[in-house]
Protein backbone atom coordinates (compact mmCIF):
# COMPACT_ATOMS: atom_id res chain seq x y z
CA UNK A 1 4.66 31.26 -6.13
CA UNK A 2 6.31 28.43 -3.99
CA UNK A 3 8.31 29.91 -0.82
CA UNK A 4 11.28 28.39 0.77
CA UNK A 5 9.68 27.13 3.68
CA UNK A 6 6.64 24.91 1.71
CA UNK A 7 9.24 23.47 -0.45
CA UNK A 8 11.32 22.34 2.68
CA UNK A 9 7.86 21.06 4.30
CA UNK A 10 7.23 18.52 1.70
CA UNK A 11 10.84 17.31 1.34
CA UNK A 12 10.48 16.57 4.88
CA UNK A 13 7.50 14.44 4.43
CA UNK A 14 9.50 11.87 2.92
CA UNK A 15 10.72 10.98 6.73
CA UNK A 16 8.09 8.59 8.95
CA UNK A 17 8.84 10.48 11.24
CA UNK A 18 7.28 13.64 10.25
CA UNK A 19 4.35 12.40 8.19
CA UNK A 20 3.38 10.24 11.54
CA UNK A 21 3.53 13.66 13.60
CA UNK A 22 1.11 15.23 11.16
CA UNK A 23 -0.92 12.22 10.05
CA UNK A 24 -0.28 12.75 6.49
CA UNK A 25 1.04 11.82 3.33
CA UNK A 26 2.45 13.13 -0.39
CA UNK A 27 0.57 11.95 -3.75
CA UNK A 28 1.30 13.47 -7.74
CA UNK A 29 -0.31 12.87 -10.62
CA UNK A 30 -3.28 13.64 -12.29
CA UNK A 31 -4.62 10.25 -11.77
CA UNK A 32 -3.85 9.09 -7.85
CA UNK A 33 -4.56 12.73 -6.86
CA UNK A 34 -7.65 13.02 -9.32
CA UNK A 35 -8.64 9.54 -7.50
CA UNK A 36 -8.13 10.59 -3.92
CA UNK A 37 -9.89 13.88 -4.09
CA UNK A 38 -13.14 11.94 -4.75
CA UNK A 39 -12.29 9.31 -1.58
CA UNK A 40 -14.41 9.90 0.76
CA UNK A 41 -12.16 8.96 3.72
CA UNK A 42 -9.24 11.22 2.61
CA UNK A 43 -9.32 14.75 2.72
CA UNK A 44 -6.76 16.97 0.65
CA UNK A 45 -4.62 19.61 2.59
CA UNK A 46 -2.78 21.37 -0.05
CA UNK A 47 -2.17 21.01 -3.38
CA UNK A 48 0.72 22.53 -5.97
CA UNK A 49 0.01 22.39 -9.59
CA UNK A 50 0.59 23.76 -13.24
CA UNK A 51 -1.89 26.63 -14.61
CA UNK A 52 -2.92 23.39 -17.00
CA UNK A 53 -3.85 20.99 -14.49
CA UNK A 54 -6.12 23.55 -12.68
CA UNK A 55 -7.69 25.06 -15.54
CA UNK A 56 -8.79 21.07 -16.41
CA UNK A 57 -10.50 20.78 -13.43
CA UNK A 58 -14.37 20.95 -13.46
CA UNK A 59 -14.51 21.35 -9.52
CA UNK A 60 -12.03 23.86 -7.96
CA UNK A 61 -10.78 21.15 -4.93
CA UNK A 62 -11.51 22.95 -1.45
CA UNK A 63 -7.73 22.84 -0.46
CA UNK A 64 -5.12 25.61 -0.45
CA UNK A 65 -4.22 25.40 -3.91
CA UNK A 66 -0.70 27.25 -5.30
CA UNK A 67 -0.01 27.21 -8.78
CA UNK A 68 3.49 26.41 -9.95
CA UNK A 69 5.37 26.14 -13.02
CA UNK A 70 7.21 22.88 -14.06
CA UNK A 71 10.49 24.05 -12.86
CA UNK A 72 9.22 25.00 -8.78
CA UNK A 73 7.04 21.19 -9.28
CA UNK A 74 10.95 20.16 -9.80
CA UNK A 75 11.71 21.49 -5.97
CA UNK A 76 8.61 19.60 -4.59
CA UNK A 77 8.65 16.45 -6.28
CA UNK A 78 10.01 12.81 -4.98
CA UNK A 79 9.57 11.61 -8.93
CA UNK A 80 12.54 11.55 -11.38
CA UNK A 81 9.52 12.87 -14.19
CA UNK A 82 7.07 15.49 -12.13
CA UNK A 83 3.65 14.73 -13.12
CA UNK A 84 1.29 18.41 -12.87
CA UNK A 85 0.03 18.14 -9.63
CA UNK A 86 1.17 17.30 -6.27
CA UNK A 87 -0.99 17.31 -3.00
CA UNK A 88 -0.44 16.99 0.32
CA UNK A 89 -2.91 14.39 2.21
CA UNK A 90 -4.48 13.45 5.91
CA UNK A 91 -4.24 9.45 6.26
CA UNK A 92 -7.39 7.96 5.02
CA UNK A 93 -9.79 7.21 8.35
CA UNK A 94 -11.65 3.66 7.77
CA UNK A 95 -15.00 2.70 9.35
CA UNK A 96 -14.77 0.08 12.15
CA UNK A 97 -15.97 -3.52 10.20
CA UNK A 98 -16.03 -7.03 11.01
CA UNK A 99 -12.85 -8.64 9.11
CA UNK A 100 -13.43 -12.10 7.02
CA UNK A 101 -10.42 -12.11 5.12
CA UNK A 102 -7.24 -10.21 4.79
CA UNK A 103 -3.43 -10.56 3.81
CA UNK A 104 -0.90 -10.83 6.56
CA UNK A 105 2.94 -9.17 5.03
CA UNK A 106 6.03 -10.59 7.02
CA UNK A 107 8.69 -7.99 6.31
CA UNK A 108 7.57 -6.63 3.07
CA UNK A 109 10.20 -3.93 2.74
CA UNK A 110 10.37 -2.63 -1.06
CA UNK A 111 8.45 -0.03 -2.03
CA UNK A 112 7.34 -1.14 -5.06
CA UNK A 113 6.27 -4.59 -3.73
CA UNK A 114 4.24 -2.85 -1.19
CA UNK A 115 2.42 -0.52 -3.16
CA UNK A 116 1.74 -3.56 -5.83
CA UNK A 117 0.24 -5.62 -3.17
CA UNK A 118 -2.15 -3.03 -1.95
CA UNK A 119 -3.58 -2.48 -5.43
CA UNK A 120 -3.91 -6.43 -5.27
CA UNK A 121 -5.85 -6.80 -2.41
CA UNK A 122 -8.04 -4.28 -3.59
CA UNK A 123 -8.89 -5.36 -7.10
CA UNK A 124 -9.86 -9.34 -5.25
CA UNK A 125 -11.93 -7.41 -2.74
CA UNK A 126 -9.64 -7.59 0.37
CA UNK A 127 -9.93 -4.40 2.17
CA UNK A 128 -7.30 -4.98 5.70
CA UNK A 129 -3.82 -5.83 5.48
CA UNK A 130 -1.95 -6.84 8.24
CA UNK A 131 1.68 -5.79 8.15
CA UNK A 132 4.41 -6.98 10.42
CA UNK A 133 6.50 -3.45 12.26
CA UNK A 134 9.49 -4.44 9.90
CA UNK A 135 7.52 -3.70 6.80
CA UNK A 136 7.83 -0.39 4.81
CA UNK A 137 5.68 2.59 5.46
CA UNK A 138 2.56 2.05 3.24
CA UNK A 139 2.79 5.90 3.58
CA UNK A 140 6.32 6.67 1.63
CA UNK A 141 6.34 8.51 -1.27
CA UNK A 142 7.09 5.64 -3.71
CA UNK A 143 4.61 2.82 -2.19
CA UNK A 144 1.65 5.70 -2.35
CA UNK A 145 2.16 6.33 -6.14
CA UNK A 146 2.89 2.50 -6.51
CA UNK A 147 -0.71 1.77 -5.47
CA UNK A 148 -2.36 3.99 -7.48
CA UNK A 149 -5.17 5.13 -5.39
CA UNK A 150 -5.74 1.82 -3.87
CA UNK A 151 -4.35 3.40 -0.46
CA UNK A 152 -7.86 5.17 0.24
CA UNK A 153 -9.27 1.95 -0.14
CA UNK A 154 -6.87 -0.77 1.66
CA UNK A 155 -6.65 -0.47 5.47
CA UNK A 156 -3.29 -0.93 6.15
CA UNK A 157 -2.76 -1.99 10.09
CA UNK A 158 0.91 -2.52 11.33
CA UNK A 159 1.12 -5.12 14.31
CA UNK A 160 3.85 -7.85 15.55
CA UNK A 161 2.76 -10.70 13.09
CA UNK A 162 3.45 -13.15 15.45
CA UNK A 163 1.95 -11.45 18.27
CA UNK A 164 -1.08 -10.90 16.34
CA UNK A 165 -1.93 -14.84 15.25
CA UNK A 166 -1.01 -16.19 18.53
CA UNK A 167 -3.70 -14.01 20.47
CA UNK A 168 -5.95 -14.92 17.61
CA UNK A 169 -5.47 -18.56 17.39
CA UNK A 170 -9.02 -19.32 15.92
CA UNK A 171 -7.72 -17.16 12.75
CA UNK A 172 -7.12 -19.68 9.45
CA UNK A 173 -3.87 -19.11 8.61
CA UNK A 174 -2.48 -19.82 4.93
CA UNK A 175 1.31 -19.28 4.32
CA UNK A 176 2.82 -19.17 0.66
CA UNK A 177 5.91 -21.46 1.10
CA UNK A 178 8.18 -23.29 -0.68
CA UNK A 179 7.31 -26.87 0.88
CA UNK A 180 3.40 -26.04 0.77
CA UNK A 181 0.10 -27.33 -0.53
CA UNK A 182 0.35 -26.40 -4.91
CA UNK A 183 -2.73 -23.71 -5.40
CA UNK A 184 -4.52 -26.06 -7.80
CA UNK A 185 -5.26 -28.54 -4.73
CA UNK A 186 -6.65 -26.03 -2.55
CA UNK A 187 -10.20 -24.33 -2.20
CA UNK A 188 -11.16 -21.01 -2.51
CA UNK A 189 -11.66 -19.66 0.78
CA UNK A 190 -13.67 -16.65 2.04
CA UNK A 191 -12.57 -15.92 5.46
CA UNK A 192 -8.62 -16.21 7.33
CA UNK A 193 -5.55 -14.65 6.37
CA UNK A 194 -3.07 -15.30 3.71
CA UNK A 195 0.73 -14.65 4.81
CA UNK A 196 3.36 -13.40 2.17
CA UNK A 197 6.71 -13.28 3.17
CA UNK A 198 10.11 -11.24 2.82
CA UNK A 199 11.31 -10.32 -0.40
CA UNK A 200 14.53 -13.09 -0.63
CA UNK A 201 13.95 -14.53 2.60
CA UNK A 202 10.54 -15.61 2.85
CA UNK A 203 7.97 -15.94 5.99
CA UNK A 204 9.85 -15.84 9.08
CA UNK A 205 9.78 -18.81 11.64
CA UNK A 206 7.96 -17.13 14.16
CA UNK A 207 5.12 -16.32 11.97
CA UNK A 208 5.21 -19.71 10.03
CA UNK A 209 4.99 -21.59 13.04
CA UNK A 210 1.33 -20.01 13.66
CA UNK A 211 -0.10 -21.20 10.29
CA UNK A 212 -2.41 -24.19 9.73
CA UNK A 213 -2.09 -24.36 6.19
CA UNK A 214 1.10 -24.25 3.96
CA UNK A 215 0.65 -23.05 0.25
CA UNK A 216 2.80 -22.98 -3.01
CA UNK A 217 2.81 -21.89 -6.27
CA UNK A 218 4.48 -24.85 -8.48
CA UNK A 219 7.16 -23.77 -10.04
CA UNK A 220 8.05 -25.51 -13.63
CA UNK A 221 11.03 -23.55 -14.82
CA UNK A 222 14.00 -22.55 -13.09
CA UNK A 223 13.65 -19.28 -10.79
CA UNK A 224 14.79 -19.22 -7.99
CA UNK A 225 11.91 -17.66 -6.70
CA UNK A 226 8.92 -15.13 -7.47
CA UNK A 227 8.50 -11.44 -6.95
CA UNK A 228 6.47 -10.90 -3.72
CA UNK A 229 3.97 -8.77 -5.32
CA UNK A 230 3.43 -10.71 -8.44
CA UNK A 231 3.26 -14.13 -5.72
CA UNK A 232 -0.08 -12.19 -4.02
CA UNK A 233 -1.70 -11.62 -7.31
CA UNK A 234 -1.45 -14.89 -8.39
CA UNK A 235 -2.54 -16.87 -4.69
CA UNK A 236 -5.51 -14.32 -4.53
CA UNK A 237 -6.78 -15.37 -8.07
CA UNK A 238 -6.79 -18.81 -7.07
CA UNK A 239 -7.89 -18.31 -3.62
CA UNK A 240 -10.50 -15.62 -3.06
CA UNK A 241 -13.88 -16.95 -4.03
């Protein structure tokens, strides 16, 4: 039986603030928390879940564990349709490794995008993402469920983008911009990083200025422009060999 002061814990997670101060973060649904209890660089804290989720489990999870019915999931939930199960996560630790390649995110801020481009990077491979400060919180409620598990597998490092490439200047740089290089002209690469850019206003100035090579996807119809998330999918296809 939930008590006032758990259901007030998790509804604070959805502040930065707190899930910094506690190095954590929220997941629900059978599938992403099914997923990250087998990660072997996240460990589960607590998790609150229906008598039908449990009783489907073939390993009882070694986490405090309080079962729930639908309406107290509800109270805990950040999802319009509560899904079971929700846990309560440490921030996945990585192993120190060499870096070849790896996405750079210029003020990524959308959720959604974010989460999509993590699951991205990890179905081409690419397991370090650079984000600028001025992206969104890879740990947020709604870019966690948006990747789908990916986030135990994606190192996400936050770092002045611009700051970063100048004190690494022998870093291959490739920027998706308007005025770039079409995909179908360039090579596969397998080392450097590949910068996306804001939402609506694209890579910033600052970062641009640092890049060697400029990159586009040709654009035949009319739009304006293309999603962030779906422009990553479609530069890593062409670009990761």
């Amino acid at each position: 039986m939930l008590v006032k002061s758990q259901v007030k814990y998790i509804q604070s997670l959805s502040q930065k603030r707190q899930r910094d101060q506690d190095s954590v973060f929220v997941a629900e649904g059978p599938k992403i928390i099914n997923e990250l209890l087998s990660a072997p660089n996240v460990q589960v804290r607590q998790l609150f879940a229906v008598a039908g989720w449990l009783r489907q489990q073939p390993v009882t999870p070694a986490a405090e564990i309080t079962e729930v019915d639908e309406k107290e999931l509800e109270r805990l939930s950040f999802m319009q349709t509560p899904n079971q199960v929700v846990g309560i996560f440490s921030k996945p630790v990585f192993p120190v490794q060499p870096v070849t390649l790896c996405l750079g995110l210029d003020t990524i801020q959308d959720p959604g995008n974010m989460g999509t481009i993590i699951r991205c990077a990890d179905w081409f491979g690419i397991t370090t993402i650079i984000a600028g400060k001025d992206c969104t919180d890879v740990f947020s409620p709604k870019v966690v469920q948006s990747t789908m598990g990916s986030i135990s597998r994606v190192q996400i490092v936050y770092e002045e983008l611009a700051t970063f490439l100048q004190e690494n200047p022998s870093l291959e740089v490739y920027a998706a911009a308007l005025n770039g290089t079409p995909l179908h002209k360039v090579s596969t690469i397998t080392g450097g990083m590949i910068v996306i850019g804001n939402e609506s206003k694209g890579i910033s100035d600052a970062v641009l200025s640092k890049a060697r090579h400029r990159i586009t996807i040709p654009r035949k119809g009319a739009a304006e422009s293309l999603n962030a998330a779906v422009a990553t999918g479609i530069i890593l296809s062409h670009l990761v060999g």
